[in-house]
Protein backbone atom coordinates (compact mmCIF):
# COMPACT_ATOMS: atom_id res chain seq x y z
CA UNK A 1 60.88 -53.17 -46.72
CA UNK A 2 64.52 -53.12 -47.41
CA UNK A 3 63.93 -53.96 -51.11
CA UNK A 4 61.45 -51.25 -51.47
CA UNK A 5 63.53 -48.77 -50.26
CA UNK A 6 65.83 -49.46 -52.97
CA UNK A 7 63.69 -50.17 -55.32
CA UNK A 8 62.11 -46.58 -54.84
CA UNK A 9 65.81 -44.80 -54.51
CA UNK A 10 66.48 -46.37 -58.05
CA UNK A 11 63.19 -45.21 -59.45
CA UNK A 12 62.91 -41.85 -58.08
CA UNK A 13 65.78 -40.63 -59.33
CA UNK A 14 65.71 -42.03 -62.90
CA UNK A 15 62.57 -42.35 -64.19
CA UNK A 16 60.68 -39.61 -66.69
CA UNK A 17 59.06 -39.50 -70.00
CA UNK A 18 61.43 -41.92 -72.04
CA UNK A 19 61.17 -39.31 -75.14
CA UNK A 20 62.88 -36.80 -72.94
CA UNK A 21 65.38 -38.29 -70.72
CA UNK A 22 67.35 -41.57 -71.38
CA UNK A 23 65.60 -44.14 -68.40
CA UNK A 24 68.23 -46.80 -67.73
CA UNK A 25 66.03 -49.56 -67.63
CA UNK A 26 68.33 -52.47 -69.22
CA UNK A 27 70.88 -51.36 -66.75
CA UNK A 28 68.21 -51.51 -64.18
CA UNK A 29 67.33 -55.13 -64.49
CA UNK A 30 70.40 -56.24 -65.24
CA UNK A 31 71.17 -59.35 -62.71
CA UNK A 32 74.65 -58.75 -62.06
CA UNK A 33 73.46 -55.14 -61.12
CA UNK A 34 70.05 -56.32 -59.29
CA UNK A 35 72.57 -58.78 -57.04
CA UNK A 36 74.66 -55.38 -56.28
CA UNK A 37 72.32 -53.79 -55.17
CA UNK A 38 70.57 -56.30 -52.97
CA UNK A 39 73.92 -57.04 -51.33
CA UNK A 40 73.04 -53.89 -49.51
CA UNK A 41 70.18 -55.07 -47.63
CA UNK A 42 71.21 -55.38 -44.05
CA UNK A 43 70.78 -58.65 -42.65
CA UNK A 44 69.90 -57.51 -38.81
CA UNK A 45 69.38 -53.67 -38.33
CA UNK A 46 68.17 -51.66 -40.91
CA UNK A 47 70.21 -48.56 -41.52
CA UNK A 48 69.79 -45.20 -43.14
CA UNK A 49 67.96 -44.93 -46.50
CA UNK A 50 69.68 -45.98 -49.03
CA UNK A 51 71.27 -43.69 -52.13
CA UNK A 52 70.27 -44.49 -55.73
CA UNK A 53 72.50 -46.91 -57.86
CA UNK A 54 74.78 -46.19 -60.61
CA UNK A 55 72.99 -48.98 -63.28
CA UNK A 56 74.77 -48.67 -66.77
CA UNK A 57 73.29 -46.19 -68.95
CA UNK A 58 72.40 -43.63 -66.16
CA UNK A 59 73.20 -40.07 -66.62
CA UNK A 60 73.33 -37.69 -63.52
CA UNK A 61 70.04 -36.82 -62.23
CA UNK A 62 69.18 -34.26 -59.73
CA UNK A 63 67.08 -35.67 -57.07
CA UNK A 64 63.17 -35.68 -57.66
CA UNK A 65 60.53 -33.82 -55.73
CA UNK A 66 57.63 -34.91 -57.30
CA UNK A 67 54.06 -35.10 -55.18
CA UNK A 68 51.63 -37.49 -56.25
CA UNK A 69 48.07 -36.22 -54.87
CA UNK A 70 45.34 -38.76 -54.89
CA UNK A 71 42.43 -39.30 -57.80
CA UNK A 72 42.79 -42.66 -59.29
CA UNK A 73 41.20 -45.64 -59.69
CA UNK A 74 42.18 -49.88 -61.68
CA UNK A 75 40.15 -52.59 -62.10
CA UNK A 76 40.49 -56.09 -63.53
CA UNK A 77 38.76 -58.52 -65.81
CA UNK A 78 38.54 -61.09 -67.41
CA UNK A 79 35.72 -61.79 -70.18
CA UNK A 80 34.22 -65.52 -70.92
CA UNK A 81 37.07 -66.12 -73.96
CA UNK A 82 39.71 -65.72 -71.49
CA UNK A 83 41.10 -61.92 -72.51
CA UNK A 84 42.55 -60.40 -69.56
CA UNK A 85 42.51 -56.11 -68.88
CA UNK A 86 44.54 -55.06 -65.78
CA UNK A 87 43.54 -51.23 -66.00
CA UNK A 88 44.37 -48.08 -63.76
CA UNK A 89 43.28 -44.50 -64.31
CA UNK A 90 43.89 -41.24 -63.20
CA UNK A 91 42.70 -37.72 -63.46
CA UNK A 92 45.21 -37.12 -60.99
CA UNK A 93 44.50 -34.58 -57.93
CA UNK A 94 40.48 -35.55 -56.72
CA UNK A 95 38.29 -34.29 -59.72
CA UNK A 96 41.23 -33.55 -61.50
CA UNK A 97 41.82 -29.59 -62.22
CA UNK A 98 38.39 -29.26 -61.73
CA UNK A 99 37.13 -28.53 -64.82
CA UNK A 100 34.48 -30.46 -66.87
CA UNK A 101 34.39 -30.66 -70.60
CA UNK A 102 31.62 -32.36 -72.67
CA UNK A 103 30.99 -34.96 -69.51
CA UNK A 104 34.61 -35.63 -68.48
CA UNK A 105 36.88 -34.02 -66.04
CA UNK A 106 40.49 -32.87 -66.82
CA UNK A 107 43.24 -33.84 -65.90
CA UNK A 108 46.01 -32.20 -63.75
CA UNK A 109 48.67 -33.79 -64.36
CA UNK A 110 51.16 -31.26 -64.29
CA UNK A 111 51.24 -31.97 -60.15
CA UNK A 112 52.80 -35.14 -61.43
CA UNK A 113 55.77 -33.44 -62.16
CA UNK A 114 58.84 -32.70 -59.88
CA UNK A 115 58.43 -29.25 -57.75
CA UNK A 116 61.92 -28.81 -58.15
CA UNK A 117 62.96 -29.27 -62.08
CA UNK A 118 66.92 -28.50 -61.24
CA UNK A 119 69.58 -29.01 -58.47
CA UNK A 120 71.35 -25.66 -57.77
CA UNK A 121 74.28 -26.21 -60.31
CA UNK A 122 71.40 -26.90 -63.02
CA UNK A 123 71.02 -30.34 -63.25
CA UNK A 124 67.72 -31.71 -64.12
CA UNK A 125 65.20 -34.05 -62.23
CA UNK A 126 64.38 -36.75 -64.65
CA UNK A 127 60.59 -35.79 -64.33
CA UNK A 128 61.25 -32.31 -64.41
CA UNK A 129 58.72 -30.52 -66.12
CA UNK A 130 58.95 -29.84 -69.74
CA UNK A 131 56.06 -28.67 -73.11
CA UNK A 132 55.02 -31.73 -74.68
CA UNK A 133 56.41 -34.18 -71.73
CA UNK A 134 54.31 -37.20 -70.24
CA UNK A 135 54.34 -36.66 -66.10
CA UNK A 136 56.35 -39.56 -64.15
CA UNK A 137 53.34 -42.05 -63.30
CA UNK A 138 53.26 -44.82 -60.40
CA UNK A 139 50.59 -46.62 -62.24
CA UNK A 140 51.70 -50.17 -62.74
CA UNK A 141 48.54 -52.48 -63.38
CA UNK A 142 50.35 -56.18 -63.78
CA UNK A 143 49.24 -59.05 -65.47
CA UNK A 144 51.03 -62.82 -64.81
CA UNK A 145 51.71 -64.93 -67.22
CA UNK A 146 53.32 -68.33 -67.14
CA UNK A 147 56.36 -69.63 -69.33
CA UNK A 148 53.98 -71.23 -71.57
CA UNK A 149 52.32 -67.59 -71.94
CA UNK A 150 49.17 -68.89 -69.73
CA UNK A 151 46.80 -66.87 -67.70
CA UNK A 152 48.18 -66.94 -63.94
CA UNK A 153 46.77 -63.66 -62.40
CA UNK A 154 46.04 -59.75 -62.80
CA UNK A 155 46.18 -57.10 -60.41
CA UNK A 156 46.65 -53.41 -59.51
CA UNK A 157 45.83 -50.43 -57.23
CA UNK A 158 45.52 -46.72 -56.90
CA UNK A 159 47.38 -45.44 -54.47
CA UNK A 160 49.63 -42.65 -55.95
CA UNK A 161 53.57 -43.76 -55.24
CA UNK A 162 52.60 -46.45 -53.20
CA UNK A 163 51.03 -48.63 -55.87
CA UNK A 164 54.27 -50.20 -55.94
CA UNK A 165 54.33 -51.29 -52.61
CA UNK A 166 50.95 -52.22 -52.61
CA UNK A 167 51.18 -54.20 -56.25
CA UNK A 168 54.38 -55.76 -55.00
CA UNK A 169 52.73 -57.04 -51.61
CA UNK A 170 49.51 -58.76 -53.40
CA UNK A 171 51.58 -60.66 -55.71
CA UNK A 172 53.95 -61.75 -53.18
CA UNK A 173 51.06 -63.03 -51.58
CA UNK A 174 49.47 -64.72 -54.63
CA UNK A 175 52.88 -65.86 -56.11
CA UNK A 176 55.09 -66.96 -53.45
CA UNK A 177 52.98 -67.70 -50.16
CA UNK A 178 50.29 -69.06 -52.31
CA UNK A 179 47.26 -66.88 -50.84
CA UNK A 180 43.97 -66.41 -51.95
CA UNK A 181 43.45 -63.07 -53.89
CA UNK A 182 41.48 -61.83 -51.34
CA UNK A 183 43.33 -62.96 -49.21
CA UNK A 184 46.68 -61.12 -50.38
CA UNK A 185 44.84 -57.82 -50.68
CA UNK A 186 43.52 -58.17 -47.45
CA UNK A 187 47.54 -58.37 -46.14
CA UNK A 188 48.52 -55.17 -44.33
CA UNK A 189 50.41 -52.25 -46.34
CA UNK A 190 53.65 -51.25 -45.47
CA UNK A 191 55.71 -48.37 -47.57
CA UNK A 192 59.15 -47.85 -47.50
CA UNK A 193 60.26 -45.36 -49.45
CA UNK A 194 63.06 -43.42 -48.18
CA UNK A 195 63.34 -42.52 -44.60
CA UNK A 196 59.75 -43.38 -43.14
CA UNK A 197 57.88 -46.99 -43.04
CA UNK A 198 54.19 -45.75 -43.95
CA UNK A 199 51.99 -48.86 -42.52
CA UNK A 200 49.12 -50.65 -40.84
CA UNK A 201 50.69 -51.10 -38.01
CA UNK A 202 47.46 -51.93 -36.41
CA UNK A 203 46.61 -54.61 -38.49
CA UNK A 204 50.10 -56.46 -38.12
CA UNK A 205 49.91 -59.50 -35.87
CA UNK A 206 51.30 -59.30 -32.33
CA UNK A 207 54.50 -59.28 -31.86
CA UNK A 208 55.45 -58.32 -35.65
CA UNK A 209 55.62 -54.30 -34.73
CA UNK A 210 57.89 -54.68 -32.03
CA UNK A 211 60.21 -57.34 -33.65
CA UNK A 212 60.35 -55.07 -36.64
CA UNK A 213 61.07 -52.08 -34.39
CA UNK A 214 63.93 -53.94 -33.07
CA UNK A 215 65.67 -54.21 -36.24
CA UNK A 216 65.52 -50.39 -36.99
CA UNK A 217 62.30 -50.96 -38.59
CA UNK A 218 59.80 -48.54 -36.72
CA UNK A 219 56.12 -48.64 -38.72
CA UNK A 220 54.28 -45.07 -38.48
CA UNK A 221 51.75 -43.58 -40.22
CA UNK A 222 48.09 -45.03 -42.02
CA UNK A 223 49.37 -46.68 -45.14
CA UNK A 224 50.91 -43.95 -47.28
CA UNK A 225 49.03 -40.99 -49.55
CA UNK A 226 46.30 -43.03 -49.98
CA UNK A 227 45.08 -45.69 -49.82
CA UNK A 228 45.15 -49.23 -51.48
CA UNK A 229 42.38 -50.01 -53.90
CA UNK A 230 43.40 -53.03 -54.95
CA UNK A 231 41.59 -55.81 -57.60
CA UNK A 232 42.90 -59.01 -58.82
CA UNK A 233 41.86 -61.99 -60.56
CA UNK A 234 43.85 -65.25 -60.40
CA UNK A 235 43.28 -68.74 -62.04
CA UNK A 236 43.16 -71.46 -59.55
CA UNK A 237 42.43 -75.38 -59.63
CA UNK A 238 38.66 -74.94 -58.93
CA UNK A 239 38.94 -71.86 -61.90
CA UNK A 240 38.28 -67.85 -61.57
CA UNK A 241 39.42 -66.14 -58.33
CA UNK A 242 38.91 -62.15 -57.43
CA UNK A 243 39.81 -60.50 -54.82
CA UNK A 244 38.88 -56.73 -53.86
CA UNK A 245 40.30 -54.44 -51.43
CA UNK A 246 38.55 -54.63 -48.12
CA UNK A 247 39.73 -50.11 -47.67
CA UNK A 248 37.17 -49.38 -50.69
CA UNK A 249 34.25 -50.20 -51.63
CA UNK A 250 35.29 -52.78 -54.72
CA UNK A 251 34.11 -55.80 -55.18
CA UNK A 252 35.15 -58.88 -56.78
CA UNK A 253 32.26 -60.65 -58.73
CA UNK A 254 31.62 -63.44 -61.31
CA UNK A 255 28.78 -62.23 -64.01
């Protein structure tokens, strides 16, 4: 949760359309900076949310009020010669704007955008809208591969800004506590981003609520926005695995 919430300070405040604004991202992931910034985790009570970083090649952002409505949707597959598609989409608010053209709804993408373009002494939110300019998307469909450039596993959600989160929590499962797909996207949800820890708390086992709760880690809320959606495929010894959210009505299925 910690690493979230600086993960999501970070990304809030710099990312936008890459043609428009300059989007640190080297400085980002550089180590020495990614070790800073992780130094700030507490290690017993959590404290107040934390502020964004100063990563090299960051200019001064205002900070972003952008709402991200529900509407999408990802899927995964993988054919019979082994290509791989990790795929989300988006018409962004339910139905989009509404409108139908030729069979296919529009878009409206323009609630992608920050609310509030400028700070009071004019400076601009990264994904502050502009003519021509690509909207600030949480979209982030992943596919693992190993050093050898090998298949390992492919997944992603909808879920507006908490894809992240919900991306971040499936792989964990898959990568490091070696779960089952299904298994992993099965785990509960939890959110941090910013102030509030969006959850499950419900489907936490006992005693995990009230030990977080102790360490300034209080879960509210039903899982964010909206909710996770999420697919994945991974290879295992015994070959193919999926895995499909149990909160929708995917489903993971060999042909």
């Amino acid at each position: 949760s910690q690493a979230s919430r600086l993960m999501y300070a970070d990304r809030d405040r710099y990312f936008g359309d890459p043609d428009f604004v300059d989007v640190p991202v080297e400085g980002l992931l550089d180590p020495a900076y990614l070790k800073a910034r992780a130094a700030l985790i507490p290690k017993d009570v959590a404290g107040a949310p934390p502020a964004p970083g100063k990563p090299r090649g960051a200019g001064v952002r205002a900070p972003d009020a952008t709402q991200e409505p529900g509407g999408t949707t990802h899927f995964v597959i993988v054919d019979g010669e082994g290509n791989v598609v990790s795929m989300t989409t988006t018409v962004e608010s339910l139905f989009g704007s509404g409108r139908m053209v030729h069979g296919f709804f529009l878009n409206n993408q323009l609630t992608d955008f920050s609310f509030s373009p400028t700070e009071k002494d004019g400076v601009p939110a990264a994904n502050a809208v502009a003519p021509g300019k690509r909207p600030r998307s949480s979209m982030a469909p992943a596919v693992v591969l190993d050093r050898k450039g090998r298949f390992v596993a492919a997944v992603g959600s909808p879920g507006g800004n908490s894809i992240l989160a919900y991306n971040l929590k499936a792989l964990v499962g898959v990568l490091d506590w070696k779960l089952s797909m299904q298994e992993a996207v099965a785990l509960p949800n939890l959110i941090a981003r910013g102030a509030p820890y969006m959850s499950e708390a419900a489907k936490f086992p006992p005693g995990v609520v009230e030990g977080l709760a102790a360490r300034g880690v209080v879960l509210v809320g039903a899982g964010g926005a909206e909710g996770s959606g999420l697919h994945g495929v991974m290879v295992t010894p015994q070959g193919l695995s999926g895995g499909a959210d149990p909160r929708r009505e995917g489903v993971a299925r060999k042909p």
